[in-house]
Protein backbone atom coordinates (compact mmCIF):
# COMPACT_ATOMS: atom_id res chain seq x y z
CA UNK A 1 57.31 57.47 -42.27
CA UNK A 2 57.79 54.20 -43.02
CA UNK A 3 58.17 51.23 -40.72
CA UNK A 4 59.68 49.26 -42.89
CA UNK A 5 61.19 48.52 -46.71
CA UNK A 6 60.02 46.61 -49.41
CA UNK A 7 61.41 43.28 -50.42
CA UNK A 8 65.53 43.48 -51.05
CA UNK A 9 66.70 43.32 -54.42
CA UNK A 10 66.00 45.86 -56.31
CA UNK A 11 68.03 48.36 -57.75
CA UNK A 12 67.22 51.60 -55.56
CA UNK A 13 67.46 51.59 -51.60
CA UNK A 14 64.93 52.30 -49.72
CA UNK A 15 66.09 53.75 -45.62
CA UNK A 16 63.07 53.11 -43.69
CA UNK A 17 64.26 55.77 -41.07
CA UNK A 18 64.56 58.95 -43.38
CA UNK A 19 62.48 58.29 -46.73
CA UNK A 20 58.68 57.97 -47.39
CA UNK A 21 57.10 56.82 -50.54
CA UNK A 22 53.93 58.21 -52.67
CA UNK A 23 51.17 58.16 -51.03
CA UNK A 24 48.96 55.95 -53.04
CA UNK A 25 51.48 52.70 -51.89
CA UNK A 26 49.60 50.74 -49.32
CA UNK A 27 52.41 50.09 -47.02
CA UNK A 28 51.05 46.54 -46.07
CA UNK A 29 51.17 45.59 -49.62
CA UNK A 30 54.91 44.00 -50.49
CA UNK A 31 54.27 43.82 -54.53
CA UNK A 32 52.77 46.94 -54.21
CA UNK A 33 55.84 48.86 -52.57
CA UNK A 34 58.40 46.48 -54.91
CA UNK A 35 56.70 48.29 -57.87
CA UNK A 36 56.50 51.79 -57.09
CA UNK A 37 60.30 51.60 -55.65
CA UNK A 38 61.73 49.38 -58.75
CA UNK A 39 59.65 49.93 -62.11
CA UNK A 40 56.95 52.61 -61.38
CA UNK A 41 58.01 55.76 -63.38
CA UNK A 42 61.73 54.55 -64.71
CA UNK A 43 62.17 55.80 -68.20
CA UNK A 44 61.68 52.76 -70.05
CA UNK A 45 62.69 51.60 -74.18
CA UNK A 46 61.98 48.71 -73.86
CA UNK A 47 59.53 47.40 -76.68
CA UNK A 48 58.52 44.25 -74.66
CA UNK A 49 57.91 46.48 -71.25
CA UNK A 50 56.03 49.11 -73.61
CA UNK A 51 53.96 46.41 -75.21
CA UNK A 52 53.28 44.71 -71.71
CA UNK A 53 52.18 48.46 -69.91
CA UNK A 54 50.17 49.36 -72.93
CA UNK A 55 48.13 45.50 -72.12
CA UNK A 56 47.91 46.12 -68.22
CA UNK A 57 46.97 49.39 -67.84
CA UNK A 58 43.92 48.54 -70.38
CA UNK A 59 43.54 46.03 -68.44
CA UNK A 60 43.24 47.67 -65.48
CA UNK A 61 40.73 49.96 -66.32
CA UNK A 62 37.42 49.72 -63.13
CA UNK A 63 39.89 47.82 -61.56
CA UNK A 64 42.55 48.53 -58.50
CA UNK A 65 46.19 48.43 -59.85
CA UNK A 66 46.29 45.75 -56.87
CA UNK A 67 44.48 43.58 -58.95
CA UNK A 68 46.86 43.62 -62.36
CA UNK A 69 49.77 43.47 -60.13
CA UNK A 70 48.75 40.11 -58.93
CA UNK A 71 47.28 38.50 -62.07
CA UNK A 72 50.76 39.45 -63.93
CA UNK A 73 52.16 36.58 -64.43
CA UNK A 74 49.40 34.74 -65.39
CA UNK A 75 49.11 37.72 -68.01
CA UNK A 76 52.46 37.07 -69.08
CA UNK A 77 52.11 33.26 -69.36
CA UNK A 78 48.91 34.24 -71.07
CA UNK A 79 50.18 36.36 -73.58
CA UNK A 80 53.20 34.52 -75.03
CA UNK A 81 55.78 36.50 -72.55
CA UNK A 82 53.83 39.70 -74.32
CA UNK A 83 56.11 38.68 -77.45
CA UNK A 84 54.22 41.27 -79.52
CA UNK A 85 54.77 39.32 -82.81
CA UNK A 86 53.10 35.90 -81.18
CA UNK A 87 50.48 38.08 -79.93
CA UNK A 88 49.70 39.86 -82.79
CA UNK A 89 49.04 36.09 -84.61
CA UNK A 90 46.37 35.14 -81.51
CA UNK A 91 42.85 33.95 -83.36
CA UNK A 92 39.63 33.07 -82.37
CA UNK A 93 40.90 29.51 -80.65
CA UNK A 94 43.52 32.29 -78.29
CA UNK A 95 40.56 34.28 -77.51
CA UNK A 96 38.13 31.36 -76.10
CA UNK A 97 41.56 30.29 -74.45
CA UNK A 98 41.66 33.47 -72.96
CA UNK A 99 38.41 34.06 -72.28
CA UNK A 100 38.69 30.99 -69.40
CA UNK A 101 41.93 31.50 -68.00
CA UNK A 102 41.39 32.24 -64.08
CA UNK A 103 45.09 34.44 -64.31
CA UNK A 104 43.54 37.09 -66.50
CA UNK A 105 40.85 39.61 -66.77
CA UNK A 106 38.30 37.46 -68.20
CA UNK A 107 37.16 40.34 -70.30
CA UNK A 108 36.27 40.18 -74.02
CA UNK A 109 36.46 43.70 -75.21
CA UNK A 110 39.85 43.79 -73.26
CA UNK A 111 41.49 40.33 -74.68
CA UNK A 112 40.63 41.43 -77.99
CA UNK A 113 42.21 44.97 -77.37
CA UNK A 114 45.23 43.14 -76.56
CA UNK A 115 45.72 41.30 -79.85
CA UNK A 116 44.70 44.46 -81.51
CA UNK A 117 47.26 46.46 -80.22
CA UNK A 118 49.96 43.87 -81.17
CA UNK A 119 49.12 44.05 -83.88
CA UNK A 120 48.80 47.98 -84.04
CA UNK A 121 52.09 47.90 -82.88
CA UNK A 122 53.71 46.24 -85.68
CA UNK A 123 52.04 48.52 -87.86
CA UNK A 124 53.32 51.44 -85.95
CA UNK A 125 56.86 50.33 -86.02
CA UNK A 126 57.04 50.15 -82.79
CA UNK A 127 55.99 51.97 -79.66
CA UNK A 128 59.30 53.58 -78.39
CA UNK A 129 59.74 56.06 -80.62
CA UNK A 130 55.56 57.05 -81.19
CA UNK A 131 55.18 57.21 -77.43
CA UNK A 132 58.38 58.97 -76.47
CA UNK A 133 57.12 61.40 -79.15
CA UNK A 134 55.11 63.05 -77.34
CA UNK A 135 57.16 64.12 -74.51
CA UNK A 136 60.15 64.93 -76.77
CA UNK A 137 62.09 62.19 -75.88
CA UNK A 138 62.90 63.24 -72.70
CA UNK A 139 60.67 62.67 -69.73
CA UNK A 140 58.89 65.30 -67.97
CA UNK A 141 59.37 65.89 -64.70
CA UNK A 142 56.55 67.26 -62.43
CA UNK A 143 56.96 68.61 -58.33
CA UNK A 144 53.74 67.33 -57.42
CA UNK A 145 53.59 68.12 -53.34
CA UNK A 146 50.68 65.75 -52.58
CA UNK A 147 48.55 63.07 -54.60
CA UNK A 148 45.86 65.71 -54.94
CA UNK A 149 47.66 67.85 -57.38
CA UNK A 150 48.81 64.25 -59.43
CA UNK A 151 46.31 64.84 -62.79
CA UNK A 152 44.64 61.71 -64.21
CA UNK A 153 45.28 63.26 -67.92
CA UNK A 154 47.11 66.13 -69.58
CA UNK A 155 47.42 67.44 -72.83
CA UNK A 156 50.75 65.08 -73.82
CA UNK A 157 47.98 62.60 -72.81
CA UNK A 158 45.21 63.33 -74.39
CA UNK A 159 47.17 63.94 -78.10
CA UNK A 160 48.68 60.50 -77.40
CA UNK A 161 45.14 59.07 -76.64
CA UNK A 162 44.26 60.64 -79.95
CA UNK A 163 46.89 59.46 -82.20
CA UNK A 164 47.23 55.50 -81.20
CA UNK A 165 43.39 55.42 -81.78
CA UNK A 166 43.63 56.83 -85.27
CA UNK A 167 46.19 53.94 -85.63
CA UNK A 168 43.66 51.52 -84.53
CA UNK A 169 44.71 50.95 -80.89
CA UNK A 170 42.15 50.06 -78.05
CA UNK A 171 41.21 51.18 -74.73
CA UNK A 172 43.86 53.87 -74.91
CA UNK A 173 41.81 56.67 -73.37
CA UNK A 174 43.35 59.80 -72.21
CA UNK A 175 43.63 58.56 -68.60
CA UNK A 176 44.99 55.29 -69.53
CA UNK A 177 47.72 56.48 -71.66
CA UNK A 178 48.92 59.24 -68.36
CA UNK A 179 48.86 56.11 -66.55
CA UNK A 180 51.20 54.17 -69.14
CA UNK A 181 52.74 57.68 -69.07
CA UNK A 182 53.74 57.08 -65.61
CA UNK A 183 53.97 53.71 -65.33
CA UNK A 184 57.07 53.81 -68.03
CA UNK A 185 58.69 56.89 -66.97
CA UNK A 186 57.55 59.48 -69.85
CA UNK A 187 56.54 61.35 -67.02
CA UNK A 188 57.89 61.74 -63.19
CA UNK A 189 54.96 61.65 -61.13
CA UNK A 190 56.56 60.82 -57.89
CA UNK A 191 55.83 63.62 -55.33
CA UNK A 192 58.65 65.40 -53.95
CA UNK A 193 59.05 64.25 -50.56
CA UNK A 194 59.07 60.51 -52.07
CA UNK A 195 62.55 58.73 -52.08
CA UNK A 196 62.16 57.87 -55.63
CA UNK A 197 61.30 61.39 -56.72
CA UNK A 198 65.26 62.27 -57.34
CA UNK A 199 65.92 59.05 -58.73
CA UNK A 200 63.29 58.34 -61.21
């Protein structure tokens, strides 16, 4: 049970007295809760939202999701509002710009996986229709009882790992692309007894 709601404004309602949320929400943490009750596991389209997923949970991996979720807008000032077509032109000069801006991951292999992908991207078409692909274009939807059961990869998972690295993609591992999975609604990973589980 929660004590009390995340910040108002956002397009589901969350009743403090009757609902609970996922587990893995640390109910101190406002941005947190705002995430998992507004964005976290809504079916997303959205080439710019795909693009900017497919960057932070790369980003993200040996790091809390804490951590991404407060250095996002410096990501997105970073990355040219993750316009994949500006990103996908970054050079050397971007990288070293990068490479000392305090509002990213200061990571190498991780900046240049980002300008990869852009422009991986591009030469997929797309990422809407590739990843939707491999769901069917309709999202699965799981009845996960507790976080325990939640896998960190499946076989949708794994074959999309596969493919975007044939395509030349970067730190897309099986575990990060169920997280991008679940992060952009391909799959409904919300347990059962969470308020967003029906509404996802």
């Amino acid at each position: 049970m929660w004590k009390k709601g995340p910040p108002s404004g956002g397009p589901f309602c969350f009743d403090a007295l009757v609902a609970s949320r996922c587990a893995w929400v640390p109910e101190a943490d406002p941005l947190y809760a705002a995430y998992h009750d507004e964005e976290w596991g809504v079916p997303s389209h959205d080439e710019g939202h795909l693009f900017e997923m497919l960057v932070l949970e790369g980003a993200q991996a040996g790091l809390s999701w804490s951590t991404i979720l407060r250095k996002r807008e410096g990501y997105r000032r970073a990355f040219a509002g993750f316009d994949v077509e500006r990103v996908a032109r970054f050079g050397p000069r971007d990288v070293d710009r990068l490479l000392s801006d305090p509002g990213i991951v200061r990571n190498r292999l991780k900046v240049e996986s980002a300008i990869a992908n852009a422009r991986a991207t591009i030469e997929a078409g797309g990422l809407d229709e590739l990843l939707w692909s491999f769901v069917g274009g309709v999202p699965l939807v799981n009845r996960w009882r507790t976080l325990a059961e939640v896998p960190a990869e499946t076989a949708e998972s794994l074959a999309m790992s596969k493919e975007l690295k044939r395509r030349g993609f970067r730190f897309v591992g099986p575990t990060v692309c169920y997280a991008l999975m679940q992060a952009c609604g391909l799959v409904n990973d919300h347990t059962v007894d969470c308020f967003r589980y029906a509404g996802a």
